[in-house]
C-alpha atoms as a PDB file:
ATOM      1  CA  UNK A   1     168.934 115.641  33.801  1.00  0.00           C
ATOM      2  CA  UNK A   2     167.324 112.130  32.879  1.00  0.00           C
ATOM      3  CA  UNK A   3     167.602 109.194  34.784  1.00  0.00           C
ATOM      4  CA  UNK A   4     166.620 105.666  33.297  1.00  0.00           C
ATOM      5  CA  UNK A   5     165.492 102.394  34.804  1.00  0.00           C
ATOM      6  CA  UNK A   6     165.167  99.623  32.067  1.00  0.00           C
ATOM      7  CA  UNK A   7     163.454  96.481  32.897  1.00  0.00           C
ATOM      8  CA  UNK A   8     162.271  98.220  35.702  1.00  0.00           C
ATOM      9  CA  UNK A   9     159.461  94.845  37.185  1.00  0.00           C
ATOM     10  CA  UNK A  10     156.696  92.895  34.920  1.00  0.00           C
ATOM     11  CA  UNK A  11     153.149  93.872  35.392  1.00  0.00           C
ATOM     12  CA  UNK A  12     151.411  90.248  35.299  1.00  0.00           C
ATOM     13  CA  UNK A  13     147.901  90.758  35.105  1.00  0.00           C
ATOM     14  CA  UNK A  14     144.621  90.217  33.246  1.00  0.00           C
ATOM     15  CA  UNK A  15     142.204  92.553  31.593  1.00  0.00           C
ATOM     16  CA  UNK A  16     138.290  92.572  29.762  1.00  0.00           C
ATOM     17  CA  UNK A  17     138.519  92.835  26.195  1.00  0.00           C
ATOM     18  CA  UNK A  18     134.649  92.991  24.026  1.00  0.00           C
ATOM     19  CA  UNK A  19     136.066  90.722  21.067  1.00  0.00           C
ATOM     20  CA  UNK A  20     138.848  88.511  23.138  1.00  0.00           C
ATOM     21  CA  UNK A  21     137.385  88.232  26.931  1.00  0.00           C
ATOM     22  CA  UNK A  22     139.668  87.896  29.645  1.00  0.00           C
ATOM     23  CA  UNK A  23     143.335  88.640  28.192  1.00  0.00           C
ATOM     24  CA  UNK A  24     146.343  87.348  30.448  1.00  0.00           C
ATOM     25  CA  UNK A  25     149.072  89.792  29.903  1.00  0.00           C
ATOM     26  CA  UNK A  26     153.038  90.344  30.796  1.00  0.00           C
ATOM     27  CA  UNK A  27     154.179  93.659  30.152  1.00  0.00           C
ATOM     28  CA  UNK A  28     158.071  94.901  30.764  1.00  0.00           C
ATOM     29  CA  UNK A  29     158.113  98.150  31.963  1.00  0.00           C
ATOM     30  CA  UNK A  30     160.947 101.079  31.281  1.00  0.00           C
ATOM     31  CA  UNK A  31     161.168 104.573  33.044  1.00  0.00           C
ATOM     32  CA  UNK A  32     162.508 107.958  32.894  1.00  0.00           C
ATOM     33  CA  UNK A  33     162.685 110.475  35.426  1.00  0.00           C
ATOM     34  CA  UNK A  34     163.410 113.884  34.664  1.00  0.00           C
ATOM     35  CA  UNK A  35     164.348 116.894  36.944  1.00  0.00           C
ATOM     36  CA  UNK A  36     166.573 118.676  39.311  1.00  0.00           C
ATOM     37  CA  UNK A  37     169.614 117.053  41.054  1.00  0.00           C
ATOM     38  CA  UNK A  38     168.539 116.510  44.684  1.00  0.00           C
ATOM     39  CA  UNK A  39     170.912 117.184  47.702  1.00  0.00           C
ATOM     40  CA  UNK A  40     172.714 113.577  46.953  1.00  0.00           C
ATOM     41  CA  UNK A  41     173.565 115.140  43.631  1.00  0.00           C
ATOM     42  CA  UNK A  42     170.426 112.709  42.232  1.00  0.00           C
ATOM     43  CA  UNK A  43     167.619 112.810  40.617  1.00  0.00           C
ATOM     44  CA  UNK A  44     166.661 110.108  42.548  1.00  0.00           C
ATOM     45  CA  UNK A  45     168.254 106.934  44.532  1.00  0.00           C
ATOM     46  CA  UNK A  46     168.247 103.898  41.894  1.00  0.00           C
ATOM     47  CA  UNK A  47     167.299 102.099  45.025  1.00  0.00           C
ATOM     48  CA  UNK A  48     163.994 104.017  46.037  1.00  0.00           C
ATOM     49  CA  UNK A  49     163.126 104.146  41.837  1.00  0.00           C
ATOM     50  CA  UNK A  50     163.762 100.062  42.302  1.00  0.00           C
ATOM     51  CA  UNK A  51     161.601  99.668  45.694  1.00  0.00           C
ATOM     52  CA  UNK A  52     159.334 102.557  45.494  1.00  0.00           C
ATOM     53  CA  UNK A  53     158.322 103.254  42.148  1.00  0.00           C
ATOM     54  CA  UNK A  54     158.484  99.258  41.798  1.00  0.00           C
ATOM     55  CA  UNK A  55     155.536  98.525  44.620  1.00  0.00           C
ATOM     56  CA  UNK A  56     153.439 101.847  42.987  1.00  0.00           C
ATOM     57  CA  UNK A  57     153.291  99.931  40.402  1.00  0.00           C
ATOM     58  CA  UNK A  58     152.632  96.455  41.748  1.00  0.00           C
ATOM     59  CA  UNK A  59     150.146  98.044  44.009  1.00  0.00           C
ATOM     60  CA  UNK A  60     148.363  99.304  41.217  1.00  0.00           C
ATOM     61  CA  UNK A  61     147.603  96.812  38.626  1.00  0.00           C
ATOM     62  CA  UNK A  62     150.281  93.880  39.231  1.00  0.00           C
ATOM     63  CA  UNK A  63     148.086  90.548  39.749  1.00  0.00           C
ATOM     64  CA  UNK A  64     144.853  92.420  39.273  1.00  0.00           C
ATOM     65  CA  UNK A  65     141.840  92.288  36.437  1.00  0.00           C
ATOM     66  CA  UNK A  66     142.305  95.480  34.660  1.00  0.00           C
ATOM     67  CA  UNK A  67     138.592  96.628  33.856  1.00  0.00           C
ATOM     68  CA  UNK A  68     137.890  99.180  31.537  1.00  0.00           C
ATOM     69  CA  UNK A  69     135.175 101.435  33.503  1.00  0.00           C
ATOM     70  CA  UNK A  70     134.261 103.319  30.792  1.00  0.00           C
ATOM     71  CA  UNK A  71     133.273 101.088  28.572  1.00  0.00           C
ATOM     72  CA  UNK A  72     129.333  99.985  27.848  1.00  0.00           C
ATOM     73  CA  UNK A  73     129.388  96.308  28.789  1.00  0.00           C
ATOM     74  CA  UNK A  74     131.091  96.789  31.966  1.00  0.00           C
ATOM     75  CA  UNK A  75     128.975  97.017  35.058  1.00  0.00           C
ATOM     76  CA  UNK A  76     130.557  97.955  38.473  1.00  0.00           C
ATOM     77  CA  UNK A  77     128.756  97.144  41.909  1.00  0.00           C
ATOM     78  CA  UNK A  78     129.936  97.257  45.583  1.00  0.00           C
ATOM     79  CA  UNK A  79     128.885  95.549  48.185  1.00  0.00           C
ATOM     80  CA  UNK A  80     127.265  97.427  51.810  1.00  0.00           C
ATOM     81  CA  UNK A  81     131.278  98.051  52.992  1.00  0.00           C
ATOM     82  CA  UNK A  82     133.022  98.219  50.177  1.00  0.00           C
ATOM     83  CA  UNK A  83     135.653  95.720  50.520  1.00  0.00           C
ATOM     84  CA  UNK A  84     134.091  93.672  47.349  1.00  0.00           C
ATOM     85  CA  UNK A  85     132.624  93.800  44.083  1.00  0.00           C
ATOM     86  CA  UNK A  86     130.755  92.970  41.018  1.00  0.00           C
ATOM     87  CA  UNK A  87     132.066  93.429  38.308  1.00  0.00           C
ATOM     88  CA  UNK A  88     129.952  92.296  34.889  1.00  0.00           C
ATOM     89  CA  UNK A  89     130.932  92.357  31.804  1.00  0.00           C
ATOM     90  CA  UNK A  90     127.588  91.896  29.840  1.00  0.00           C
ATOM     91  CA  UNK A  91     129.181  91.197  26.558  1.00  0.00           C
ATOM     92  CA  UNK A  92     126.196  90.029  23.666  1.00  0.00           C
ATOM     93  CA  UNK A  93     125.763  86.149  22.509  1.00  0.00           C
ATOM     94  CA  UNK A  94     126.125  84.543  25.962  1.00  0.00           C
ATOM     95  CA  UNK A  95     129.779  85.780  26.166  1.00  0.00           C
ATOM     96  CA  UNK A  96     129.554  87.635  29.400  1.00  0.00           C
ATOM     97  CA  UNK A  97     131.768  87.657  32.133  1.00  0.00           C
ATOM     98  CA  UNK A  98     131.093  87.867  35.858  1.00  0.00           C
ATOM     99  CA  UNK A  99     133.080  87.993  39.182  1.00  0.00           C
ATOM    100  CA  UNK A 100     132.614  88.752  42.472  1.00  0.00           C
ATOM    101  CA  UNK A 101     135.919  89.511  44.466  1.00  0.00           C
ATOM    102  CA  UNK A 102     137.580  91.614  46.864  1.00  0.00           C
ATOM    103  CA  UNK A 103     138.293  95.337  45.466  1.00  0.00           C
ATOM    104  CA  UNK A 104     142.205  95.022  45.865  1.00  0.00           C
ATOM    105  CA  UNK A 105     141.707  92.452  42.880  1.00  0.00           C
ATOM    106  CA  UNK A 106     140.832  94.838  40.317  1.00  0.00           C
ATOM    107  CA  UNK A 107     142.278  97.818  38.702  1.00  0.00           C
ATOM    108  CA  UNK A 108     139.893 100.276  37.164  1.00  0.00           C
ATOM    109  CA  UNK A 109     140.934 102.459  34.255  1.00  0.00           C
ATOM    110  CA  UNK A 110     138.754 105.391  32.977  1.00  0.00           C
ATOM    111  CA  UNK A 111     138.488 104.628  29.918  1.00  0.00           C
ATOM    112  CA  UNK A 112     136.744 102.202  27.138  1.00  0.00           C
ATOM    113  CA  UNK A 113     139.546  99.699  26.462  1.00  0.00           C
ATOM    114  CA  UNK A 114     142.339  98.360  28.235  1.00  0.00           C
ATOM    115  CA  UNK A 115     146.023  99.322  26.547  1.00  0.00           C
ATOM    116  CA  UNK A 116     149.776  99.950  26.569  1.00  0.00           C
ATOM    117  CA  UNK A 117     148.296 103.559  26.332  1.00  0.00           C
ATOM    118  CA  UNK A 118     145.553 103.794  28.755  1.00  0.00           C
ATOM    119  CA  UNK A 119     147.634 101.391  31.520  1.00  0.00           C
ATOM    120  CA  UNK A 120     150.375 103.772  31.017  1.00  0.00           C
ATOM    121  CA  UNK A 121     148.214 107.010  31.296  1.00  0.00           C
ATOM    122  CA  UNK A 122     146.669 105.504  34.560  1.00  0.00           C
ATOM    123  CA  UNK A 123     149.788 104.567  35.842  1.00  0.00           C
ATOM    124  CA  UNK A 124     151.946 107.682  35.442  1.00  0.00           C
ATOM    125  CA  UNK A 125     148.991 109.285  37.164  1.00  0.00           C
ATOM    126  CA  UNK A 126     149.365 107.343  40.398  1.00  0.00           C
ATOM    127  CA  UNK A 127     153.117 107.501  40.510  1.00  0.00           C
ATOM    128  CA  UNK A 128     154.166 111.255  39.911  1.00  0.00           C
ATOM    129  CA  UNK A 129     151.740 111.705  43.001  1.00  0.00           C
ATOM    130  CA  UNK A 130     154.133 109.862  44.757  1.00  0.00           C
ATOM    131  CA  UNK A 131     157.148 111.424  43.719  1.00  0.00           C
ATOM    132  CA  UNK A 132     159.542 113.959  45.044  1.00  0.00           C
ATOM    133  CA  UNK A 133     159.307 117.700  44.025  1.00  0.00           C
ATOM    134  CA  UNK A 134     162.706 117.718  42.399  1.00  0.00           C
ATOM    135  CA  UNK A 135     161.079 114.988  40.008  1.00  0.00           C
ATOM    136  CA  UNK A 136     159.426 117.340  36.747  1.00  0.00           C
ATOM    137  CA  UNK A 137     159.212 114.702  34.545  1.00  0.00           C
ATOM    138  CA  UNK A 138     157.955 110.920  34.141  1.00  0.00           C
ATOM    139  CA  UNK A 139     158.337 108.575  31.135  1.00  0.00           C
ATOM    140  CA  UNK A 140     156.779 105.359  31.459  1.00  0.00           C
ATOM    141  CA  UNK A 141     156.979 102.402  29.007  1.00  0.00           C
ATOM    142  CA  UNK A 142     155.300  99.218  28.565  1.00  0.00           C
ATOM    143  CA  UNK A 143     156.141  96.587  26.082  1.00  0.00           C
ATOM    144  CA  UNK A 144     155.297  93.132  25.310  1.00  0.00           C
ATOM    145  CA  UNK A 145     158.439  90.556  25.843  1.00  0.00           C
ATOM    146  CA  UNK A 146     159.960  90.098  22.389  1.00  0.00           C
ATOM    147  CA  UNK A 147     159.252  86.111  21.355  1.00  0.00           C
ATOM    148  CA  UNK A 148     160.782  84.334  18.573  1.00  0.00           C
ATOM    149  CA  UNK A 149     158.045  81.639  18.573  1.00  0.00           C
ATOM    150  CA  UNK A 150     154.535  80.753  19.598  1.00  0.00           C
ATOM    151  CA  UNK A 151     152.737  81.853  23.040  1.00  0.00           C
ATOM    152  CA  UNK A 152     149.214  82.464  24.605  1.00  0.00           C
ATOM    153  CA  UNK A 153     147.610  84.188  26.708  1.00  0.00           C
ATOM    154  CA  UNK A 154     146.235  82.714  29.963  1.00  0.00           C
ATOM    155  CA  UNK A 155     144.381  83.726  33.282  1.00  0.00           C
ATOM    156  CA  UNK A 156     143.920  81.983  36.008  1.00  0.00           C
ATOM    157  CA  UNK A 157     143.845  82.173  40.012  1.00  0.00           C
ATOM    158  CA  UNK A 158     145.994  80.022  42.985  1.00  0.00           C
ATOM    159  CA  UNK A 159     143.697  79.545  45.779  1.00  0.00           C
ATOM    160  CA  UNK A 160     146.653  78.176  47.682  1.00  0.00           C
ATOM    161  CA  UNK A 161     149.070  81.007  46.920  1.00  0.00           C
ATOM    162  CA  UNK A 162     149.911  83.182  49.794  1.00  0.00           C
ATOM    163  CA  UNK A 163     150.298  86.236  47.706  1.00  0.00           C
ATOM    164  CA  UNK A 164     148.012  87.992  45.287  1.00  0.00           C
ATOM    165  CA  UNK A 165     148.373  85.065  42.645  1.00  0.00           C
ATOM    166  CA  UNK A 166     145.810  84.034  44.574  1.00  0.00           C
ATOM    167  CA  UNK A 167     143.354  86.455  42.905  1.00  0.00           C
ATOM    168  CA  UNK A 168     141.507  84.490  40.608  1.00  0.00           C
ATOM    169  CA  UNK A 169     141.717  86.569  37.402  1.00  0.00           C
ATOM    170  CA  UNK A 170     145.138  87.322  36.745  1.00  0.00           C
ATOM    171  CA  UNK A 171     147.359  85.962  34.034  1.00  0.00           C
ATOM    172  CA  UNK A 172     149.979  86.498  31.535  1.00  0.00           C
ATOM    173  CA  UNK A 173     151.522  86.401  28.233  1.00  0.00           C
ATOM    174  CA  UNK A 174     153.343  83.311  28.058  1.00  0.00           C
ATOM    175  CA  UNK A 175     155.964  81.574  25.532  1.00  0.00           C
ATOM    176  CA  UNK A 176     156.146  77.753  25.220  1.00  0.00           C
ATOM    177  CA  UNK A 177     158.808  75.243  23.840  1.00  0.00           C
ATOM    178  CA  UNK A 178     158.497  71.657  22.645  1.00  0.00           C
ATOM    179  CA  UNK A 179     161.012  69.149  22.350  1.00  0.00           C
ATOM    180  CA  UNK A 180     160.157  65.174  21.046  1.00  0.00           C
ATOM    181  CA  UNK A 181     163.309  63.292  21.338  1.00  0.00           C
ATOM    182  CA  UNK A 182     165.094  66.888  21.928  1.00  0.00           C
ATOM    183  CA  UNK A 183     164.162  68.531  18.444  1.00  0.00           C
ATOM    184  CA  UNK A 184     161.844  71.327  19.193  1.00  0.00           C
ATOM    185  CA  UNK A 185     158.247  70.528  17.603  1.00  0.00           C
ATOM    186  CA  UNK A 186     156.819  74.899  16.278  1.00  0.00           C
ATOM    187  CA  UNK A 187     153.754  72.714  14.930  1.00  0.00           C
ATOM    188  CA  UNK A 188     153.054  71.448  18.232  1.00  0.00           C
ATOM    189  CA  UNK A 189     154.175  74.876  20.113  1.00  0.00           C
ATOM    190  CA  UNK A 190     151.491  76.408  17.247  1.00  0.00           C
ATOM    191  CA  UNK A 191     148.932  73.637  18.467  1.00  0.00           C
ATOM    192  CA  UNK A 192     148.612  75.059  21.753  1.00  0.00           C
ATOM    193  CA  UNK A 193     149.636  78.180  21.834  1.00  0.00           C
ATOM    194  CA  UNK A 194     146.272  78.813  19.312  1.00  0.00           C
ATOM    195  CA  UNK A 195     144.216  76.307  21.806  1.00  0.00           C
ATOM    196  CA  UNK A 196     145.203  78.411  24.610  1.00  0.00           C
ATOM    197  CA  UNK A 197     144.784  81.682  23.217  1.00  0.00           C
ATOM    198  CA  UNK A 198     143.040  84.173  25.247  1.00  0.00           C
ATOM    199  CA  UNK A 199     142.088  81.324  27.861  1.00  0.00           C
ATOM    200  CA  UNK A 200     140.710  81.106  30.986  1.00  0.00           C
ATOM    201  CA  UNK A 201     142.747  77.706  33.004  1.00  0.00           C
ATOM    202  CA  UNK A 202     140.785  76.710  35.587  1.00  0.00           C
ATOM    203  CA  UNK A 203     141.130  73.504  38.055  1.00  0.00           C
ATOM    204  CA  UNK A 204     138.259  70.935  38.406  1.00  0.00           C
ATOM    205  CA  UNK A 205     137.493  71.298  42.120  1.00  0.00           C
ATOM    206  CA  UNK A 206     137.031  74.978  42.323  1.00  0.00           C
ATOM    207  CA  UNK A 207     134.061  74.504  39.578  1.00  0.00           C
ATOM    208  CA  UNK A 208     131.048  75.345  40.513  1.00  0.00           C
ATOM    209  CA  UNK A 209     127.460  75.489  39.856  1.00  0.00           C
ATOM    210  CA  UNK A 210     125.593  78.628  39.329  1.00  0.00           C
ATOM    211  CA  UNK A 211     123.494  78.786  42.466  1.00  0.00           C
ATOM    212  CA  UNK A 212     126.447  78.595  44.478  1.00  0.00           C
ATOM    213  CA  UNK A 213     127.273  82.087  43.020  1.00  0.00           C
ATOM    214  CA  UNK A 214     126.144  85.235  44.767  1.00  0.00           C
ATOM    215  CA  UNK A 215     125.807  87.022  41.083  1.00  0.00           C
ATOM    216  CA  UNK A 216     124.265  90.358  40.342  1.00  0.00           C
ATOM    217  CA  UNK A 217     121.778  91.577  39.053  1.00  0.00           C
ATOM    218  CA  UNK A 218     123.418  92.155  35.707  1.00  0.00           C
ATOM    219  CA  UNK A 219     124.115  88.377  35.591  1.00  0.00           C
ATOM    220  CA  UNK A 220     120.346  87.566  35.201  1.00  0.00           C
ATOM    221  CA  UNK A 221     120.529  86.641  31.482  1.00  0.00           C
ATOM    222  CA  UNK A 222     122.609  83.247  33.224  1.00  0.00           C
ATOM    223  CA  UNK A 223     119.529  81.029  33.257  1.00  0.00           C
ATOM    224  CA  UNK A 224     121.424  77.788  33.451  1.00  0.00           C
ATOM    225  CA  UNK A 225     124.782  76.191  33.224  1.00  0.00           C
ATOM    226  CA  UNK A 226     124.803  75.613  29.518  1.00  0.00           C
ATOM    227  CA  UNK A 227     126.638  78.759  28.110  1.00  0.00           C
ATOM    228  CA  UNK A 228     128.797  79.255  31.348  1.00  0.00           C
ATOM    229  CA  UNK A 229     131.711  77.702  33.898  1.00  0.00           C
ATOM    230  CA  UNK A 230     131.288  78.704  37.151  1.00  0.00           C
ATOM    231  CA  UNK A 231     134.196  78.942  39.513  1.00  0.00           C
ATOM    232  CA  UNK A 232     134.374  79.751  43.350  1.00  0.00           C
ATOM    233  CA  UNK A 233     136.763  79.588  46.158  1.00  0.00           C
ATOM    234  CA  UNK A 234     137.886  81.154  49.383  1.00  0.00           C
ATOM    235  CA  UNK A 235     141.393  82.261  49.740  1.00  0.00           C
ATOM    236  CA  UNK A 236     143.241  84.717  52.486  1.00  0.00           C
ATOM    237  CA  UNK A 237     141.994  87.558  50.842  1.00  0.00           C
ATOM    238  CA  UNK A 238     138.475  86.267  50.756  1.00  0.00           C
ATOM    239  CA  UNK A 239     135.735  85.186  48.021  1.00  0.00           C
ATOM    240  CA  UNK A 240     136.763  84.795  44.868  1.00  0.00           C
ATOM    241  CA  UNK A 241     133.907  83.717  41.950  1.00  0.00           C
ATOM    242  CA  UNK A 242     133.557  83.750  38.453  1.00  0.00           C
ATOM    243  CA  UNK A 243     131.762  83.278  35.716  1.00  0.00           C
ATOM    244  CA  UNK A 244     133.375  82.786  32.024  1.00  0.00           C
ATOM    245  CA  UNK A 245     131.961  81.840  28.728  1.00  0.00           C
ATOM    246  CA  UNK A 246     132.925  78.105  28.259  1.00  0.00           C
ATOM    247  CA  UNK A 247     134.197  78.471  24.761  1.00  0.00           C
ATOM    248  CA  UNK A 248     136.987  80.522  26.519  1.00  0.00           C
ATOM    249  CA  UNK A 249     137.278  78.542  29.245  1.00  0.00           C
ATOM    250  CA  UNK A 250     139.564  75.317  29.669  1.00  0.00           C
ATOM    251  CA  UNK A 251     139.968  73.027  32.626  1.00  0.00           C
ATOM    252  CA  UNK A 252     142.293  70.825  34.320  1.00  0.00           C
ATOM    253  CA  UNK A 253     142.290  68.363  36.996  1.00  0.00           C
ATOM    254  CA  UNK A 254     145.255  69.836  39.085  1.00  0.00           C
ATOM    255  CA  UNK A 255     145.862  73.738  40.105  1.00  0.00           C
ATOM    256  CA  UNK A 256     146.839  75.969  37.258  1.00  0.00           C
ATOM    257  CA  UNK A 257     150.933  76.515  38.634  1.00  0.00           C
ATOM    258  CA  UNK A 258     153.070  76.583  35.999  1.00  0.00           C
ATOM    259  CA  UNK A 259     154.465  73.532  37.125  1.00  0.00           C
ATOM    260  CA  UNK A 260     151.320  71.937  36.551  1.00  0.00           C
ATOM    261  CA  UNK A 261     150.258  73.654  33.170  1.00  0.00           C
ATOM    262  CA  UNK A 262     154.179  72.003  32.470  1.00  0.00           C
ATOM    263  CA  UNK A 263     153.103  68.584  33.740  1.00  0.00           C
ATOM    264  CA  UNK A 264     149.771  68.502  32.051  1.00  0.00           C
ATOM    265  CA  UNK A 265     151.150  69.347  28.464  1.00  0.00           C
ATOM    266  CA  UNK A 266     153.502  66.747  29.036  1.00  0.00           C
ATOM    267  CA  UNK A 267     151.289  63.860  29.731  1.00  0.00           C
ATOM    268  CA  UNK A 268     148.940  64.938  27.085  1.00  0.00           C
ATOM    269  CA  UNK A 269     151.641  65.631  24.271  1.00  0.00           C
ATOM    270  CA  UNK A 270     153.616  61.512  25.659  1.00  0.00           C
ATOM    271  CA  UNK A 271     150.162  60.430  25.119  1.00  0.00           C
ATOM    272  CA  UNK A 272     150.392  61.025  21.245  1.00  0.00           C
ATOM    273  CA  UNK A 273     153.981  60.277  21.271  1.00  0.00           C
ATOM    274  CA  UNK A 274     154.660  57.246  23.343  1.00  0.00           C
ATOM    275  CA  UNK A 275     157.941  56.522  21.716  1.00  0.00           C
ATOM    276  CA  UNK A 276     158.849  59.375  22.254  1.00  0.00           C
ATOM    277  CA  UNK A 277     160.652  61.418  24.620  1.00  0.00           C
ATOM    278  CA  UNK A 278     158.954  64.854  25.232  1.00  0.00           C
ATOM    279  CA  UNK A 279     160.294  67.857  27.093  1.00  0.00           C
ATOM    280  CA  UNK A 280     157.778  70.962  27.800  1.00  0.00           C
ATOM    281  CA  UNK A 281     159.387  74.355  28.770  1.00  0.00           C
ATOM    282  CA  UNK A 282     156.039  76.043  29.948  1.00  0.00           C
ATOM    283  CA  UNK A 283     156.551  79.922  30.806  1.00  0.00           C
ATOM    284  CA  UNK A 284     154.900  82.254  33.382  1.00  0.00           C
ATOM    285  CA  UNK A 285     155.293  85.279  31.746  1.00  0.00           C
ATOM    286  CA  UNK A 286     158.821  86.484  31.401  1.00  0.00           C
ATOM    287  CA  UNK A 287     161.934  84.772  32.381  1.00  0.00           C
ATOM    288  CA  UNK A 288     160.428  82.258  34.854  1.00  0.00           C
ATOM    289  CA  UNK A 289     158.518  79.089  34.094  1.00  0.00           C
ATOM    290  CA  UNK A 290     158.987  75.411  34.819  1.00  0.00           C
ATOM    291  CA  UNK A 291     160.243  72.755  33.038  1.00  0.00           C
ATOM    292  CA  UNK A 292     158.739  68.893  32.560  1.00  0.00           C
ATOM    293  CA  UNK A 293     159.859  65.622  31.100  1.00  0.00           C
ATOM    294  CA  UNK A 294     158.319  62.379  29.914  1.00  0.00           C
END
C-alpha cells in the first residue's frame, strides 16, 4: 500500500554553487510512503506525515546554507565547542565565499554539488531513520515551482526575525510581477529578474569592514576590501558574518523583507516612470510575497 502527500512544505534555503555562488532556492516537496497497514488500518496518520515528516525536513535543511562537503573549494572549520563554524568556499578569481555562523545554519551534504538529487538522497536518509517499522518504503520529490514568467534567485538574512530567517544565508527562488498603469511590464520583470540573479541582498547597516570579521585561515587571500562585502550581525541564535564577492552582491538601505525588496523596486521602477502608476508583486518563494504601490 502507498500513501501520498503532495505539496507536502517548501524547503527555502540557500546553497554554494563553483560557477553561480550562493543560490537562493524554493523547492516543493512530494512524498510516498510505502508499507504495511498499521493497527489504525494506516500506513501512517496524514497528520504525523504533515507534522513529523514536515519538521524532519525543516530541521534538516529548511532556512539553512546547503554546503556541498565534498567538494574541493569548500573548507569546513569548528570552533573549540562546536556550536559554530567556518565555512570557506575558496572559489578562484577573488570569488570566494566566507561565513562564520552557528552550526544549526548549515546543512552539509556528502557530496560535490548541491541538487534535487543529492538534497533528496540526504534527506530520505534522515527521515526513514525516523520512521515507523511498518514504513518499507520512502519516495521523496523535489521540484522547482512552475513559473510562467521571470524570477531570481536571492539570499539574504533577517537579523530581526525571531525564527531561523534570521540566519543570514538563506534564500529562495522567487517570481516577480510588474504593472505601469496596471499593464504588466515582462521587459521590466526581465530587467530584474537577470539583475538579481543568483544575488546576495544585503542591508547597509549590517556592512562591515573586514577586520571586524573573525575569518579563517582559508580567508587569507582577502587582503583588502576591494574584491569583497563584508557583512556581520548578532541575532538570537548568535554571530552571523559573511563574506561575498561584490559582483554578486547587491545592497539596500532597509532590511531585505519582502516587503521591503517590494517597496524598494517600487520607488526605483516610479523613479523612471513618474507618470506613471507602478504596482510590484515581489514573491518570497512560493505562494507568499508582498505587494507595493506607487
Amino acid at each position: 500500500m502507498q500513501l501520498f502527500v503532495n505539496d507536502l512544505t517548501v524547503i527555502d534555503c540557500s546553497y554554494l554553487c563553483p560557477e553561480r555562488g550562493i543560490v537562493g532556492e524554493s523547492w516543493i516537496v512530494d512524498i510516498v510512503l510505502d508499507g504495511a497497514l498499521n493497527e489504525q488500518s494506516m500506513v501512517l496518520d496524514f497528520g504525523r506525515v504533515k507534522k513529523q515528516v514536515k519538521a524532519i525536513i525543516d530541521n534538516s535543511v529548511d532556512h539553512k546554507l546547503v554546503v556541498p562537503a565534498e567538494h574541493p573549494y569548500t573548507k569546513v572549520t569548528h570552533n573549540s565547542d562546536d556550536s559554530a563554524n567556518w565555512v570557506d568556499f575558496v572559489r578562484p578569481e577573488q570569488r570566494s565565499i566566507h561565513l562564520f555562523c552557528p552550526a544549526d545554519a548549515f546543512a552539509f551534504i556528502d557530496a560535490e554539488v548541491v541538487s534535487i538529487e543529492t538534497v533528496t538522497d540526504y534527506l530520505k536518509a534522515v527521515i526513514k531513520r525516523e520512521l515507523p517499522v511498518n514504513v518499507e518504503g520512502l519516495s521523496l520529490f523535489l521540484r522547482p515551482e512552475n513559473i510562467d514568467g521571470f524570477y531570481y534567485h536571492y539570499t539574504h538574512g533577517l537579523k530581526k526575525h525571531d525564527g531561523n530567517c534570521q540566519r543570514i544565508a538563506h534564500g529562495h527562488r522567487s517570481k516577480i510581477q510588474i504593472k505601469l498603469d496596471n499593464i504588466r511590464q515582462p521587459v521590466l520583470e526581465k530587467e530584474w529578474s537577470d539583475k538579481w540573479q543568483d544575488i546576495y541582498l544585503g542591508t547597509t547597516e549590517d556592512v562591515c569592514t573586514r577586520s571586524n570579521l573573525q575569518l579563517s585561515d582559508a580567508a587569507s587571500d582577502l587582503s583588502s576590501d576591494s574584491s569583497h562585502t563584508f557583512y556581520s550581525y548578532t541575532a538570537d541564535q548568535g554571530l552571523f558574518e559573511l563574506a561575498v564577492p561584490n559582483a554578486e552582491n547587491f545592497v539596500i538601505d532597509t532590511d531585505s523583507t519582502v516587503e521591503c525588496i517590494a517597496d524598494y523596486l517600487v520607488a526605483e521602477i516610479k523613479s523612471q516612470n513618474p507618470d506613471k502608476k507602478v504596482e510590484v508583486r515581489a514573491f518570497e518563494g512560493v505562494g507568499k510575497g508582498a505587494i507595493a504601490y506607487a
